[in-house]
Every structure is written in C-alpha cells, then in structure tokens.
Protein backbone atom coordinates (compact mmCIF):
# COMPACT_ATOMS: atom_id res chain seq x y z
CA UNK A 1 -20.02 1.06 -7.50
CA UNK A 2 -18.58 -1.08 -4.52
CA UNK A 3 -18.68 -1.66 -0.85
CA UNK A 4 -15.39 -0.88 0.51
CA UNK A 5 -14.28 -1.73 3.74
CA UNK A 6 -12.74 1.16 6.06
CA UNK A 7 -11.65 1.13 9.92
CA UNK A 8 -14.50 2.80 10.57
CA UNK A 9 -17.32 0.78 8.83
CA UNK A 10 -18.37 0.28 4.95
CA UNK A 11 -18.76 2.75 2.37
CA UNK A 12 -19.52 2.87 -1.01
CA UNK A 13 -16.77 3.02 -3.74
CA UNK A 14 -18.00 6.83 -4.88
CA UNK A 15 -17.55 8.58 -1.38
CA UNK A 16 -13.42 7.24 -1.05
CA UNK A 17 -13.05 10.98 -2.66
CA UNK A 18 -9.35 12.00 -3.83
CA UNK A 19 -7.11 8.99 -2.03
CA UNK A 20 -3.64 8.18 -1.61
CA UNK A 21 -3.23 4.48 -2.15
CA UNK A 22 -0.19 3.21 -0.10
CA UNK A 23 0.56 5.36 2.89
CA UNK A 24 1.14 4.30 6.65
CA UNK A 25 -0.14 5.60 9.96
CA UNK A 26 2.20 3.27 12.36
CA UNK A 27 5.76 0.82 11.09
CA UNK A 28 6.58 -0.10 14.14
CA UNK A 29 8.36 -3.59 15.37
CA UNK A 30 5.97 -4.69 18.19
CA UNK A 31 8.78 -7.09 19.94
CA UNK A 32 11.72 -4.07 19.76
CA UNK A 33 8.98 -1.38 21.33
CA UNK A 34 7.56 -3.75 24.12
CA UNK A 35 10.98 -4.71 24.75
CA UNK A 36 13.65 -1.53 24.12
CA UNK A 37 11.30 1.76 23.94
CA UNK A 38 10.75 3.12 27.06
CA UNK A 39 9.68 6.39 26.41
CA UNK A 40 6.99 5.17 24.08
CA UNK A 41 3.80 7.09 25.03
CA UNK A 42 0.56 5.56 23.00
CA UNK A 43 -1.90 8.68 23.63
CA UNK A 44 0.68 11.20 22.71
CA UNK A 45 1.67 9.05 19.64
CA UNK A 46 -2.38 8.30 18.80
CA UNK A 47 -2.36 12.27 19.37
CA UNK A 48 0.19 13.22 16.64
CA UNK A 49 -1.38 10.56 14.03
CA UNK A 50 -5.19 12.13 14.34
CA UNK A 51 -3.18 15.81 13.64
CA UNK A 52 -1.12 14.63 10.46
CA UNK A 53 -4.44 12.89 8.98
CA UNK A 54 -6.09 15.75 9.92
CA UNK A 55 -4.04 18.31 8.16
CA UNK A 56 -3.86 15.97 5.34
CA UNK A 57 -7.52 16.12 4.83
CA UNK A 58 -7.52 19.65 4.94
CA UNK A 59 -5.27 19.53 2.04
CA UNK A 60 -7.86 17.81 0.24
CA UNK A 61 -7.15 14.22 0.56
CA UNK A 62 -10.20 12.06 1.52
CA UNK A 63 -8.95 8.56 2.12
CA UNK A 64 -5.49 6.55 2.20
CA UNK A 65 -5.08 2.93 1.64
CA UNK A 66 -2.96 1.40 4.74
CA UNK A 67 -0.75 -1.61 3.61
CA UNK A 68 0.60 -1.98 7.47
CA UNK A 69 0.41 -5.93 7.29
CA UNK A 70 1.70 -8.74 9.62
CA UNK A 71 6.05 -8.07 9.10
CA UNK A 72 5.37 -4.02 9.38
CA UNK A 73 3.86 -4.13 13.32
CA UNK A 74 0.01 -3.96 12.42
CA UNK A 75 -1.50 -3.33 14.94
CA UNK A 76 -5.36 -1.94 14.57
CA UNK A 77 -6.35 -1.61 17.89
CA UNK A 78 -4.09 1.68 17.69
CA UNK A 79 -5.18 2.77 14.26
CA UNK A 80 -8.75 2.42 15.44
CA UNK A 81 -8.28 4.72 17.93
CA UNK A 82 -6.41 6.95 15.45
CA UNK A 83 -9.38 6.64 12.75
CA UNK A 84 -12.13 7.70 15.15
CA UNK A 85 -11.09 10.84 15.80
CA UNK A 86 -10.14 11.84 12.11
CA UNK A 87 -13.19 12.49 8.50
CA UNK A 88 -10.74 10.62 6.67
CA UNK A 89 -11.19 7.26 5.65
CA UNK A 90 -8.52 5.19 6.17
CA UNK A 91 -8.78 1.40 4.87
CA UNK A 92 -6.51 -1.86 5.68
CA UNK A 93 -5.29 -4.56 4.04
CA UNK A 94 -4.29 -7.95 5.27
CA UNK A 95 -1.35 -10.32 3.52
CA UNK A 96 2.18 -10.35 4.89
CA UNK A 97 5.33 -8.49 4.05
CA UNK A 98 8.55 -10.05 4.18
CA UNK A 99 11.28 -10.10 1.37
CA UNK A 100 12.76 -13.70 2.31
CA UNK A 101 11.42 -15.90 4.88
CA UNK A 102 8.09 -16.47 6.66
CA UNK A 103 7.40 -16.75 10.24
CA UNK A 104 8.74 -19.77 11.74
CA UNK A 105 5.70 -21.77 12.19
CA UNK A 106 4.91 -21.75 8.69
CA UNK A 107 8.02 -23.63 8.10
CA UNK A 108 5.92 -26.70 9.85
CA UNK A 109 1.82 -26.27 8.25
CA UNK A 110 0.92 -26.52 5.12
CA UNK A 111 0.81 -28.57 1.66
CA UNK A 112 3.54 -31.37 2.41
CA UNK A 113 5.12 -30.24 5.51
CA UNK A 114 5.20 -31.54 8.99
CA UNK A 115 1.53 -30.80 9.86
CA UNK A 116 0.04 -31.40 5.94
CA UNK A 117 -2.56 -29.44 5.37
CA UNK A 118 -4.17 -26.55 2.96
CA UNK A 119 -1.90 -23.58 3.21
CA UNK A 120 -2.77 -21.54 6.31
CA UNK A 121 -2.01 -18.91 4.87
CA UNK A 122 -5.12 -18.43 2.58
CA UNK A 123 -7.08 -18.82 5.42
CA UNK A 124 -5.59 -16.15 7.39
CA UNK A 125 -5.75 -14.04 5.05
CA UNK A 126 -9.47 -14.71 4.16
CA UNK A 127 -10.49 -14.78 7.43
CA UNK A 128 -9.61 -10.78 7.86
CA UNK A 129 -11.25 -10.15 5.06
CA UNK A 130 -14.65 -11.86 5.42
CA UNK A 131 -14.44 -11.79 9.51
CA UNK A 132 -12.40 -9.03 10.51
CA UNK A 133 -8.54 -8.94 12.06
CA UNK A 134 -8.65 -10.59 15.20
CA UNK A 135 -11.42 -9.44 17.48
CA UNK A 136 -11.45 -5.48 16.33
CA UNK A 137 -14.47 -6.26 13.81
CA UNK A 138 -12.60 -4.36 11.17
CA UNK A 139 -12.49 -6.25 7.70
CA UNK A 140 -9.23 -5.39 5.23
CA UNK A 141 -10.15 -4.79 2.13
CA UNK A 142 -7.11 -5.22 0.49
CA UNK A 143 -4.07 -8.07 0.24
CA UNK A 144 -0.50 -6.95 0.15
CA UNK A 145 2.81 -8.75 0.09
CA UNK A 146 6.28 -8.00 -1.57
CA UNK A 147 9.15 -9.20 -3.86
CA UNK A 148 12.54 -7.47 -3.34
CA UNK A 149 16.26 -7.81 -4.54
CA UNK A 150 16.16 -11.33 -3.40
CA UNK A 151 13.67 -12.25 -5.59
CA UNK A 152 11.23 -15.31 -5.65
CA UNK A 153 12.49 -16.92 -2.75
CA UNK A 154 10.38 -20.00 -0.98
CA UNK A 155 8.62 -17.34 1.31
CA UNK A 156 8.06 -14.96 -0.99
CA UNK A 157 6.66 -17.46 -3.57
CA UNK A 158 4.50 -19.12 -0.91
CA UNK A 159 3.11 -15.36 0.55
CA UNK A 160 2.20 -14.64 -3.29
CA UNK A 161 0.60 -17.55 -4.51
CA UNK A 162 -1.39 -17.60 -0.67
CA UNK A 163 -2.30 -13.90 -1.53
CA UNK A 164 -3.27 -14.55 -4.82
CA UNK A 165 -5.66 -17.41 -3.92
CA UNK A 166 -7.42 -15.31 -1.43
CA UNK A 167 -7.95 -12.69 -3.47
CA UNK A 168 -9.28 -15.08 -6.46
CA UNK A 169 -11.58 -16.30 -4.09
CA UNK A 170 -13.05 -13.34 -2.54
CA UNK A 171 -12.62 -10.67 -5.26
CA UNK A 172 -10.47 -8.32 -3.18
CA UNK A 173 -7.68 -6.60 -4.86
CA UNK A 174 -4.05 -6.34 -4.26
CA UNK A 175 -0.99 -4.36 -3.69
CA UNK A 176 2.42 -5.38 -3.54
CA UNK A 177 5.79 -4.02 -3.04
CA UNK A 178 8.22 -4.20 -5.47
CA UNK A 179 11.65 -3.11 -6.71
CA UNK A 180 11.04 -1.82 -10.82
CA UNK A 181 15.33 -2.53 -11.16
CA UNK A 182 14.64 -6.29 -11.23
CA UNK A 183 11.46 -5.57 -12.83
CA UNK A 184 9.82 -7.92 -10.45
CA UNK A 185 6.61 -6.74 -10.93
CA UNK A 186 6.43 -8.81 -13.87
CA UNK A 187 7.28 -11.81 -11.97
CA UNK A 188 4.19 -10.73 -9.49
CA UNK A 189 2.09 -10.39 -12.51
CA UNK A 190 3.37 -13.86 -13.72
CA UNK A 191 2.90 -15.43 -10.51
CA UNK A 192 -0.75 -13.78 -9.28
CA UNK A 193 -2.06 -14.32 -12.91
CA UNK A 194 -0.95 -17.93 -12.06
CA UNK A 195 -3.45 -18.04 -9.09
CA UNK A 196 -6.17 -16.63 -10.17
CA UNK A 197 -6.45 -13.04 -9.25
CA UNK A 198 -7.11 -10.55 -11.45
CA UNK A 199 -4.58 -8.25 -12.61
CA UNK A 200 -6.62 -5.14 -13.11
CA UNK A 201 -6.97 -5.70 -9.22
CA UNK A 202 -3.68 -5.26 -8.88
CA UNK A 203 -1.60 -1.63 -8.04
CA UNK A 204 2.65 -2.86 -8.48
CA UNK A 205 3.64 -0.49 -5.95
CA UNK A 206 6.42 1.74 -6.12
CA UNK A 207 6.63 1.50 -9.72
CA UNK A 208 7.02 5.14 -9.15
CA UNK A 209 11.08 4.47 -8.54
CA UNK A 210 11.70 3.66 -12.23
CA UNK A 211 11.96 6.07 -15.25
CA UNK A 212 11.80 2.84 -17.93
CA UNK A 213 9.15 4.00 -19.87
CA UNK A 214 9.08 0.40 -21.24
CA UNK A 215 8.71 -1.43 -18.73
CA UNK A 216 6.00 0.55 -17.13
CA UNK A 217 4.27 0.60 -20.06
CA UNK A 218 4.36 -2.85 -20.00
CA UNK A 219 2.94 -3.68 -16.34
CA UNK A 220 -0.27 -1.56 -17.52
CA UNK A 221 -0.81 -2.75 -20.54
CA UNK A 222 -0.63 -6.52 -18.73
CA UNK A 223 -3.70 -4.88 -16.92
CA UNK A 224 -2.20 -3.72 -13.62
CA UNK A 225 -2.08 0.02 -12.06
CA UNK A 226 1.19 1.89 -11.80
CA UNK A 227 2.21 1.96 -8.52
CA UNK A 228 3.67 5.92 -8.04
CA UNK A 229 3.38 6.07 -4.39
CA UNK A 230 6.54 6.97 -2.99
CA UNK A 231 6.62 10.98 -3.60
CA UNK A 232 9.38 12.52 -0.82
CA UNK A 233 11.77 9.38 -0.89
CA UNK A 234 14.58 11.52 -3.04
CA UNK A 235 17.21 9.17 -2.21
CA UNK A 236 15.39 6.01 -4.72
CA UNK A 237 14.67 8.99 -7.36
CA UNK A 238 13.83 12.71 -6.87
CA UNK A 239 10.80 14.42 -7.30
CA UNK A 240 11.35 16.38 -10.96
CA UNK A 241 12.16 12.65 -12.45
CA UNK A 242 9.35 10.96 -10.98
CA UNK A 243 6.97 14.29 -12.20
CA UNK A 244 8.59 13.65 -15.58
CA UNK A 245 8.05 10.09 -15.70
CA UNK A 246 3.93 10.81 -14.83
CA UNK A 247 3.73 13.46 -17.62
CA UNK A 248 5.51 11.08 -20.23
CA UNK A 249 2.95 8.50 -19.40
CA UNK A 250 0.00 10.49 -19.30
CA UNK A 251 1.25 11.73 -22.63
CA UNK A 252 1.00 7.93 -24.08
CA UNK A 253 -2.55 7.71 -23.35
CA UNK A 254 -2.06 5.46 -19.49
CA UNK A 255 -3.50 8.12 -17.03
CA UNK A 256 -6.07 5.60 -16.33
CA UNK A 257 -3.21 3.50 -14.87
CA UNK A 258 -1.03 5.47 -12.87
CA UNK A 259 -2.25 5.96 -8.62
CA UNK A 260 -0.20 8.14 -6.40
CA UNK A 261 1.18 8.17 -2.74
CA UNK A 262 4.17 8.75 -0.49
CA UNK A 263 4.74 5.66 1.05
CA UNK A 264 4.85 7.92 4.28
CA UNK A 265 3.84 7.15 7.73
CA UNK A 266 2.84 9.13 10.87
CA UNK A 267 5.32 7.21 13.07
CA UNK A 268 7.98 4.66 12.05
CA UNK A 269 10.47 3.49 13.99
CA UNK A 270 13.39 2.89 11.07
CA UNK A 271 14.47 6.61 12.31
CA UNK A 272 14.05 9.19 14.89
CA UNK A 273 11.44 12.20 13.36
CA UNK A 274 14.71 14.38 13.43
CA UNK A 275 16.73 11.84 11.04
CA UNK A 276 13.83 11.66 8.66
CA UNK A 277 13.16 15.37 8.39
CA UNK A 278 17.25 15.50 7.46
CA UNK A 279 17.62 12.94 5.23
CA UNK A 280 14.14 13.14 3.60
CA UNK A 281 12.33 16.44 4.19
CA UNK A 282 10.01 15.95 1.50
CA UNK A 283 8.96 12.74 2.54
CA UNK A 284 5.38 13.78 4.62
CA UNK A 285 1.80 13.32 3.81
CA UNK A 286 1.35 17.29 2.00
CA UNK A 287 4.01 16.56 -0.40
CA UNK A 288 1.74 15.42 -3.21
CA UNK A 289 -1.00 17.88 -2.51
CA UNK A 290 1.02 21.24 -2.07
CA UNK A 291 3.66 20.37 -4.37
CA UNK A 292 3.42 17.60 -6.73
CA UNK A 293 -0.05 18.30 -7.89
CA UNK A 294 1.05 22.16 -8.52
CA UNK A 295 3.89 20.79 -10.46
CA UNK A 296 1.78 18.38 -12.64
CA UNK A 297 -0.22 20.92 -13.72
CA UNK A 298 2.45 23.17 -14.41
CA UNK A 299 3.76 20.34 -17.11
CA UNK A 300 0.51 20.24 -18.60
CA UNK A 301 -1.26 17.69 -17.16
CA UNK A 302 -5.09 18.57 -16.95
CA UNK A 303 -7.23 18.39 -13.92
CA UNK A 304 -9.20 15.53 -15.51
CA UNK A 305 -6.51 13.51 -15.54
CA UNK A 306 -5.50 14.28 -11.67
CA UNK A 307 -8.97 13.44 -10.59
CA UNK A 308 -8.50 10.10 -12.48
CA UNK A 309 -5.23 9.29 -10.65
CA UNK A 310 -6.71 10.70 -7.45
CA UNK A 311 -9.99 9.76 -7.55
CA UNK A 312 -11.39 7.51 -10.57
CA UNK A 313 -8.55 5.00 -10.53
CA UNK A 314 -8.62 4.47 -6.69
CA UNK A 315 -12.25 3.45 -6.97
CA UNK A 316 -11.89 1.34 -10.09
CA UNK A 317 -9.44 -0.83 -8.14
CA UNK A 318 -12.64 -1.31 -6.05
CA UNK A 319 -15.49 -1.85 -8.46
C-alpha cells in the first residue's frame, strides 16, 4: 500500500476503489476565456462539474486521475471547488503538455542557455509534488507530458527528460500522451528509461487508439501499462475495435497491464457541448461503466479481470 495524493487530502492506495486513469474536469485556455468568453459563468460551470462526477460515482466509479497540466488551462483553484462538493476522489498531476515548443521563457534558463542553470523544469515540477501547486496546498501525484506526430522535438525532448528526472527522484509515476501510429511510446519508454524513472510507473496513454497487437504487446512487456483511456472518441477508432483489442489482450495473459478511461472532460472549450454531443455522443464519463464494461463481459472477459483493470492496476501504479 501507498499514500496517494488527492485534491482533497491523502489516502491510502486501497481506498482509490474502481478508477478511471486519464479523464478531465476543465481544458480550458485561460488567456482565450479571460480575454474572448463573456458569457463564462464559474458557479454555474463548478455546478455542472460536481453533477457529472456525481453521476459518475453513482455508476460505480470511485476516483479519476486528472492529467490537466500547465498547456491544458490547469487551474486547481476551480477543481478544488469542484472536488469538495463531490465522494469521488479526484487526483492531479503536474508536468507540461505541449507537442512542439515550450513556453517562451524556457527558451532563456536552463543547462547552457542564456541564464545557465539546472533545468527549471525539474524543479517545477518537484516542487508540486513535494509542496503543492502554487499556494492551493494540493500536491500532484502524478507527472504527465506528451509526444505527438511531430515527434521528439527540442521541447518535447526537454519536457520528457525534465519529467523523467522528477519522477526518478521522488518516486512518482507517470502518464504521457501519445500517438500508437508512430509508435512513440517506445521512444517515451526509450527516453524516460534514459532518466531514470521507472517504467512500471509508467501508463502510455491512449494506447487504446491502436489495434497492433504487437506493438502493444511490446510497451507491456518493456514494463509499462496500456494506456486504453479514450472510450467515446469513435472518430481515432470505434468502440467494438477498441473492445476487441482489450479481449485479444486479456486473452494473451496482459490484463495486469491494460487501465481504462475516456479521455473526457466536464467542460472543454475545443467545442460547444452541442458539437461534442454530435460529433461524439459516446464520448461522456458513463460510457465505460454502462456500456463498455457490459460489453467486456459479454466477450468473455471475467469480473476478475475488470476489477484488475479498474481497480488493482490503478493502485499498483501507486505502490
């Protein structure tokens, strides 16, 4: 067993329950909404994210895993007010997601640049984690960053290696978005392993948008977990393929690698709630427990192995 950090306060690794490991409460560009939204209303908004989580705990989830980092709009102030008023646990990760370049002023600190000195980025990054983001008091538990179609560009490279070196030196694990058609989560592997961290720490998320057997098999038998967290987004691959993808792995003896989410969010500001509900109508937080889960059993999968996706891999990630 583990401590694990939530909005809310510690727990212990056993009571995180059945969790979803990469879902979002708010995506929202701080700069655009200060600056363009006018008729953005914070209770009503804080409102509508304490009924979602709500409902999804009454479908029998118990926590999520929020990788909101700096590059999505996190913003905990707002999700504290959002995780008082809900039983689920919801727990935050620090790192930062971009698929090219970093903020500006990194471009001028660190190892050989203008202002030489140790990357600030590790210490950022620590800092939440030991200290708590800024002055909320709430500690992330968990580092996340990405690698996308670009690839390893100079940001991306420098984000990775910076989030692998914190979590080397304080034991927290990591998630990290990927894209399985350039199979980049074996360069994430590579470059992590590289840095120290530990790649049974380590969820490659959305591994969930590939059916290559091979090369999922491959990511957990380097010692990562499979990443199948983005249940509702039918435009990268529909639901029956990812199901079948699950059941063929489970069948090959790697239950004890595969974790599950949507990737959804209670607000995000990429579309209205009226284009999302078009274009993706399965994309919402009961998708996995009304429908998926009923659907994996169907195939054959036995409740054992849903309460190790669900529950027994989430906290292993932990302890």
């Amino acid at each position: 067993m583990a401590q694990v950090q939530t909005v809310t306060g510690p727990i212990d690794s056993s009571s995180l329950g059945r969790t979803l490991v990469h879902e979002h409460i708010f995506i929202v560009n701080e700069e655009m909404r200060q600056n363009y939204d006018m008729g953005w209303d914070e209770e009503e908004k804080i409102a509508d994210a304490v009924a979602k989580l709500n409902d999804l705990k009454a479908a029998g989830i118990d926590t999520i895993f929020d990788p909101t980092v700096v590059g999505l709009g996190r913003y905990i102030p707002r999700v504290q007010k959002v995780a008082e008023q809900i039983e689920l646990n919801v727990v935050v990760a620090t790192g930062l997601y971009t698929f090219n370049d970093l903020p500006h002023k990194f471009d001028y600190h660190g190892p050989g640049l203008l202002i030489d000195e140790p990357e600030p980025l590790v210490g950022l990054f620590v800092a939440d984690i030991e200290n708590g983001i800024a002055d909320t008091g709430v500690k992330a538990a968990f580092l996340k960053c990405a690698i996308e179609t670009p690839g390893l560009t100079p940001g991306v490279e420098r984000t990775m290696r910076a989030v692998g070196q914190a979590s080397a030196q304080t034991g927290v694990p990591i998630t990290i978005h990927t894209n399985p058609s350039t199979e980049s989560g074996l360069v994430a592997q590579r470059v992590l392993k590289e840095e120290g961290a530990d790649l049974s720490k380590l969820v490659i998320g959305h591994s969930g948008d590939s059916t290559d057997i091979d090369y999922l098999m491959t990511i957990a038998d380097n010692g990562s977990f499979l990443g199948m967290d983005r249940f509702g987004i039918d435009a990268y691959l529909p639901t029956e393929q990812r199901v079948e993808t699950i059941v063929e792995l489970i069948r090959r003896g790697y239950a004890e690698k595969i974790t599950l989410a949507h990737d959804a969010s209670c607000y995000i500001d990429y579309f209205t709630q009226e284009e999302k509900e078009a274009a993706q109508p399965n994309w919402h937080f009961r998708h996995i427990p009304d429908e998926v889960i009923p659907t994996l059993l169907e195939r054959g999968v036995s409740e054992d192995d849903i309460d190790t996706m669900l529950v027994k891999n989430p906290r292993r990630y932990f302890e």
